[in-house]
Each structure stands twice: as C-alpha cells, then as structure tokens.
N, C-alpha and C. Protein backbone atom coordinates (compact mmCIF):
# COMPACT_ATOMS: atom_id res chain seq x y z
N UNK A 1 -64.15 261.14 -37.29
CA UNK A 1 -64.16 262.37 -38.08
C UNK A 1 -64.22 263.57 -37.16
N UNK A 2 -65.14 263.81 -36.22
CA UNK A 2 -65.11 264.70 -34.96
C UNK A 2 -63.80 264.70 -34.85
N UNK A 3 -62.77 263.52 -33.92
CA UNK A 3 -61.42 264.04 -33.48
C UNK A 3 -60.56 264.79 -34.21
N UNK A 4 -61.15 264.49 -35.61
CA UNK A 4 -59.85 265.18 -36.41
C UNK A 4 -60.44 266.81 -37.16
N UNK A 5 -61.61 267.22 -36.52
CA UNK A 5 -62.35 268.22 -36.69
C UNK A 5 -62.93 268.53 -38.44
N UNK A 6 -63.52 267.14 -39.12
CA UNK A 6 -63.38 267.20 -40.24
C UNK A 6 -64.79 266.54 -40.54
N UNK A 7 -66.00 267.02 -39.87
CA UNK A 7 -67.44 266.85 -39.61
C UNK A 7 -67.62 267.57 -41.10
N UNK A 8 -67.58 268.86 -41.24
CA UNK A 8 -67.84 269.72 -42.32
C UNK A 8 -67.65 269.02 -43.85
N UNK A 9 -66.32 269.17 -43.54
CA UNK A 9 -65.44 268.61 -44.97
C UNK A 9 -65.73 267.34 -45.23
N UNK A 10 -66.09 266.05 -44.55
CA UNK A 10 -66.82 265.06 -45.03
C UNK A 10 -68.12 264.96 -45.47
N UNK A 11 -68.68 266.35 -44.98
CA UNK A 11 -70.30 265.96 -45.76
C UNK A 11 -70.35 266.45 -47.18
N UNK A 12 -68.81 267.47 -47.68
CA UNK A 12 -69.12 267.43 -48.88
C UNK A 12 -67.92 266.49 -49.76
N UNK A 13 -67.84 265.20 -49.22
CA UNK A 13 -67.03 264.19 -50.24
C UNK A 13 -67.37 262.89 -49.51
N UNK A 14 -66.61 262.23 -51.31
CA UNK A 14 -67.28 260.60 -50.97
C UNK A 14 -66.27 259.63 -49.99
N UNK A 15 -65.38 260.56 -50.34
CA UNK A 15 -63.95 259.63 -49.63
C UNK A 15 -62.97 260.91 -49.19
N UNK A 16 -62.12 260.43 -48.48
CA UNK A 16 -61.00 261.08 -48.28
C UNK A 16 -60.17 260.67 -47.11
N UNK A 17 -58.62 260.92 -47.36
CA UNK A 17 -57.38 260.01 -46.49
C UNK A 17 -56.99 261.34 -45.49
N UNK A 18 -57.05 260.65 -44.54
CA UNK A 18 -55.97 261.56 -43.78
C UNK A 18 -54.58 260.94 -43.26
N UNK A 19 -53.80 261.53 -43.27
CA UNK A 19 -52.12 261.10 -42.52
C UNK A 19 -52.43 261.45 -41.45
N UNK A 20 -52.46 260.64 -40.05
CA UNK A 20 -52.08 260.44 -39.11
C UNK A 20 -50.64 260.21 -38.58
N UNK A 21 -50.03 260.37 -38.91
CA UNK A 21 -48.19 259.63 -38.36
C UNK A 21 -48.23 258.88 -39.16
N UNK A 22 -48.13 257.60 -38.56
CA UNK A 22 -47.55 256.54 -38.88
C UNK A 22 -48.88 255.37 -39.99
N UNK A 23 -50.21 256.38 -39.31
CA UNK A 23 -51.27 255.78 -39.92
C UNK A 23 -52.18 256.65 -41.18
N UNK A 24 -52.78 255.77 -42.08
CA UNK A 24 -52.92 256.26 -43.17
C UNK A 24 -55.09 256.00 -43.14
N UNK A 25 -55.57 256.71 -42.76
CA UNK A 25 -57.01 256.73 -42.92
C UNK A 25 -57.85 257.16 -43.64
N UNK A 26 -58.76 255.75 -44.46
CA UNK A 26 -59.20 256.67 -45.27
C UNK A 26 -60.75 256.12 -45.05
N UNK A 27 -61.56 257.41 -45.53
CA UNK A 27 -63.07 257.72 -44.62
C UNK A 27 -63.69 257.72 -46.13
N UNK A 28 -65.03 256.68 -46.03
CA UNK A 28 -65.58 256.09 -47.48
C UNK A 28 -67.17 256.66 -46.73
N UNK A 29 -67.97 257.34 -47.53
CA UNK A 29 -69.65 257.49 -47.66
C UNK A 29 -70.14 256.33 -47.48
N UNK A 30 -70.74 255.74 -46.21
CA UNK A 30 -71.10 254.46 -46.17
C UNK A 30 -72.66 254.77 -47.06
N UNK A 31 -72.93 255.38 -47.42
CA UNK A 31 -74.28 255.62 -48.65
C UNK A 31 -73.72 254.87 -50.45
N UNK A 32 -72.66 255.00 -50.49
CA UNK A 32 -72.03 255.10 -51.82
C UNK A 32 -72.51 253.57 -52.12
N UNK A 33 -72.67 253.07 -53.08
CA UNK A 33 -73.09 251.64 -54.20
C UNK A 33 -71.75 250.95 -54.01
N UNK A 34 -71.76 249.73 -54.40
CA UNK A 34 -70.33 249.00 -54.32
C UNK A 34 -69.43 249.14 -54.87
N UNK A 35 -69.96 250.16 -56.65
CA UNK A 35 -68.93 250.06 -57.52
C UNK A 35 -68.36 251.33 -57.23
N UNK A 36 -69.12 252.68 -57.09
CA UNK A 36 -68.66 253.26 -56.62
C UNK A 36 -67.80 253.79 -55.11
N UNK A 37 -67.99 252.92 -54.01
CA UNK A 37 -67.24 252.49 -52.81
C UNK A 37 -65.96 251.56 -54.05
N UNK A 38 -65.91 250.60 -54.43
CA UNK A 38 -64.63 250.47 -55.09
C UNK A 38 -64.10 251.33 -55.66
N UNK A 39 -64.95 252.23 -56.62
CA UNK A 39 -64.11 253.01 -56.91
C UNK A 39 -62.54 254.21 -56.16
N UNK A 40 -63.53 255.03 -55.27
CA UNK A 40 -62.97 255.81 -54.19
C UNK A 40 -62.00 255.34 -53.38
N UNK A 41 -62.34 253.64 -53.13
CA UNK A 41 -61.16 253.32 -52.30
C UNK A 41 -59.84 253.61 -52.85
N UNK A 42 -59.78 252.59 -53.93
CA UNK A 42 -59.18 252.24 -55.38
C UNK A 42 -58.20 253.81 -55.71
N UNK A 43 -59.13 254.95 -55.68
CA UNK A 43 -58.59 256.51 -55.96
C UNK A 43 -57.70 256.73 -54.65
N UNK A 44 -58.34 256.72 -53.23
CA UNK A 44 -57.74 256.72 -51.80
C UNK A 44 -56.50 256.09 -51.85
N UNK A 45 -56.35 254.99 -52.15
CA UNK A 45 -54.96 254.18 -52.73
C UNK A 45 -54.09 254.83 -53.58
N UNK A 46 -54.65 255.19 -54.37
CA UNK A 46 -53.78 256.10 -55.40
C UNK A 46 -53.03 257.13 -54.54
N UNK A 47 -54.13 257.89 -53.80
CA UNK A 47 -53.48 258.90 -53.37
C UNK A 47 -52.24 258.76 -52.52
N UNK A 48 -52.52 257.39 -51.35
CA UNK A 48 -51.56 257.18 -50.46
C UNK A 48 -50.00 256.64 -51.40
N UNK A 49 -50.39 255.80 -52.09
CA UNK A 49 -49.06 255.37 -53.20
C UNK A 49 -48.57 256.45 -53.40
N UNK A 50 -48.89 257.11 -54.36
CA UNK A 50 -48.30 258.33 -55.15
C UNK A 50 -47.81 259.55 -54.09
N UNK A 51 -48.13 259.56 -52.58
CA UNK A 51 -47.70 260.36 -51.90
C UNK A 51 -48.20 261.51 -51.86
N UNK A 52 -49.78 261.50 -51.77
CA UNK A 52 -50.75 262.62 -52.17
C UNK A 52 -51.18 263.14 -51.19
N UNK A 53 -50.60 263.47 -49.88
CA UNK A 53 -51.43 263.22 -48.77
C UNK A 53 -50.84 264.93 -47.72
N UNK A 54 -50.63 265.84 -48.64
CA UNK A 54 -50.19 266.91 -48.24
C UNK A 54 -51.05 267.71 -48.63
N UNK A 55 -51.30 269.01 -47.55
CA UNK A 55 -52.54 269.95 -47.84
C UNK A 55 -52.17 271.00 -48.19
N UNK A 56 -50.90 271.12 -47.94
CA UNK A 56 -50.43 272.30 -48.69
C UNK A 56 -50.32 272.58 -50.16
N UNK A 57 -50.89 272.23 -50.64
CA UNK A 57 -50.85 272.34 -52.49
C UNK A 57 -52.07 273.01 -53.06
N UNK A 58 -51.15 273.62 -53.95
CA UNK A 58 -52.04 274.44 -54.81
C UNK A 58 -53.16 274.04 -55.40
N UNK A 59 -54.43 274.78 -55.76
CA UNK A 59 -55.01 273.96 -56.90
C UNK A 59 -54.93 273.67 -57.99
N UNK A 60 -53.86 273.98 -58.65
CA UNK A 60 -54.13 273.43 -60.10
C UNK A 60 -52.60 271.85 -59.78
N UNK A 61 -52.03 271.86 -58.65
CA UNK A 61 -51.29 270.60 -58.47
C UNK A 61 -52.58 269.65 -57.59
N UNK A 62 -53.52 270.38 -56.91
CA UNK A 62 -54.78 269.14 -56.61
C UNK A 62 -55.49 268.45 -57.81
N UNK A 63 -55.81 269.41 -58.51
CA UNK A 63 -56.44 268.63 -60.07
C UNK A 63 -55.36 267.95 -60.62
N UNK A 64 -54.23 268.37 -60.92
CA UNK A 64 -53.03 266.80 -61.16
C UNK A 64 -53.49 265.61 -60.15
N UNK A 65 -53.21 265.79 -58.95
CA UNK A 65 -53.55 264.68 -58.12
C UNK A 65 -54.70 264.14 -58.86
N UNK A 66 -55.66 264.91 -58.36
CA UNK A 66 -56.72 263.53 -59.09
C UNK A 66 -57.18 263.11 -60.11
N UNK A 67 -56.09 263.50 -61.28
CA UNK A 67 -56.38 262.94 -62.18
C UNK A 67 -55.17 261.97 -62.49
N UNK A 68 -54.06 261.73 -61.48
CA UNK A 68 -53.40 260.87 -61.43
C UNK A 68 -54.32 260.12 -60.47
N UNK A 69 -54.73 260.22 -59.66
CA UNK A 69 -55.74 258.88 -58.40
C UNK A 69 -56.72 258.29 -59.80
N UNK A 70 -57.31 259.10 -60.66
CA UNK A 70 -58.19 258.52 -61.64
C UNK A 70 -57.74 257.02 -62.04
N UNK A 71 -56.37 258.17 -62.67
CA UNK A 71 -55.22 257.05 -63.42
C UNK A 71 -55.14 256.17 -62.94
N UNK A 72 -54.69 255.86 -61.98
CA UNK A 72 -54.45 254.55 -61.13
C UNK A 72 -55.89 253.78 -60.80
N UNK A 73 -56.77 254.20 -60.73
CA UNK A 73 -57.85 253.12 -60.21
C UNK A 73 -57.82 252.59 -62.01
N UNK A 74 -57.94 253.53 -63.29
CA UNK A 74 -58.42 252.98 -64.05
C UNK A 74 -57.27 251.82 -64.89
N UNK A 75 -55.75 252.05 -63.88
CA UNK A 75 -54.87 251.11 -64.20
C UNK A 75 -55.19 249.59 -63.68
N UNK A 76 -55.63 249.83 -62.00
CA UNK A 76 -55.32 248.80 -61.58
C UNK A 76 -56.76 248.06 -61.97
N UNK A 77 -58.24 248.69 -62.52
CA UNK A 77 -58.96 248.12 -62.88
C UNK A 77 -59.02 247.38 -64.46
N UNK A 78 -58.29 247.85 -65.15
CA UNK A 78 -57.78 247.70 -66.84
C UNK A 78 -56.55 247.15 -66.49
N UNK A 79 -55.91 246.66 -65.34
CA UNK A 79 -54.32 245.99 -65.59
C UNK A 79 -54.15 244.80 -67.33
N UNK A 80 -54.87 243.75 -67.11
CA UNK A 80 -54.82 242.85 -67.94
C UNK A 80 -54.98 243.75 -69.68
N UNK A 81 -55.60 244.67 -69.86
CA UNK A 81 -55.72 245.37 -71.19
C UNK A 81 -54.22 245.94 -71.35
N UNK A 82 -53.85 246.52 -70.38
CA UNK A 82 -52.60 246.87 -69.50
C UNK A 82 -51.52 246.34 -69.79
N UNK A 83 -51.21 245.32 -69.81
CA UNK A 83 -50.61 244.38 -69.79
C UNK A 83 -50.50 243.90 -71.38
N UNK A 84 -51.46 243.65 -71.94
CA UNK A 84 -51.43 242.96 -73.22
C UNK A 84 -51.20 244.17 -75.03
N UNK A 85 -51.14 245.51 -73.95
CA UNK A 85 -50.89 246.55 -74.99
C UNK A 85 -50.09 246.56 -75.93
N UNK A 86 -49.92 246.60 -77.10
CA UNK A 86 -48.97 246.88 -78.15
C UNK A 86 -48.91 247.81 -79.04
C-alpha cells in the first residue's frame, strides 16, 4: 500500500482494487469477519469483471459502479434462486 502511495485512502475502506498493468490487486481489511471479507472480495470481482477500475469518473457514475459490484456479489451469491426464476 506504501508503494502505491495509498496509506491514507486505505484506512478509510474495507477493500479496494488497484490496476497495476497487467496485474489486478485487490487490498481486503484483514480486521473484516468472514462474511463480510466474502463479501468485498465478491464486490472487488465485480469491479474487475465489469471493468471498474478507472479513476477518472464522476460521482454519480461511482455510485452506478457500486451498485452494480452490489449486484453482482448478490448474483453470484443468489445464482441458484437465479437460475430457477420465472
């Protein structure tokens, strides 16, 4: 977190990805409970899928983001309900 000068900005979140090149890192609150560490990862994923990983965006396209990262953890955790919808 030091190398990437992001000491600050991690003490106020539970998770968060950075793009490196070619590499995709993502930095979890080793304090966080299990469900919530699943959770965040689960959102972190979202973000990298969906191609969320640009800082240039506005805020009201950051609140889209995460309420699409929501989306997706609460897809891939509800898949089978998911799945059986009609």
């Amino acid at each position: 977190i030091q190398n990437y000068d992001l000491l600050d900005y991690s003490k106020r979140c539970d998770a968060f990805t950075i793009n490196d090149g070619e590499v995709k890192i993502v930095f979890i609150r080793k304090t966080l409970s299990s469900h919530d560490m699943l959770f965040v990862i689960l959102h972190e994923v979202g973000h990298i899928i969906m191609g969320h990983l640009d800082c240039n965006i506005t805020t009201a396209n950051k609140h889209i983001q995460e309420i699409e990262a929501d989306t997706f953890v609460y897809s891939v955790l509800n898949y089978k309900d998911i799945l059986n919808y009609k």
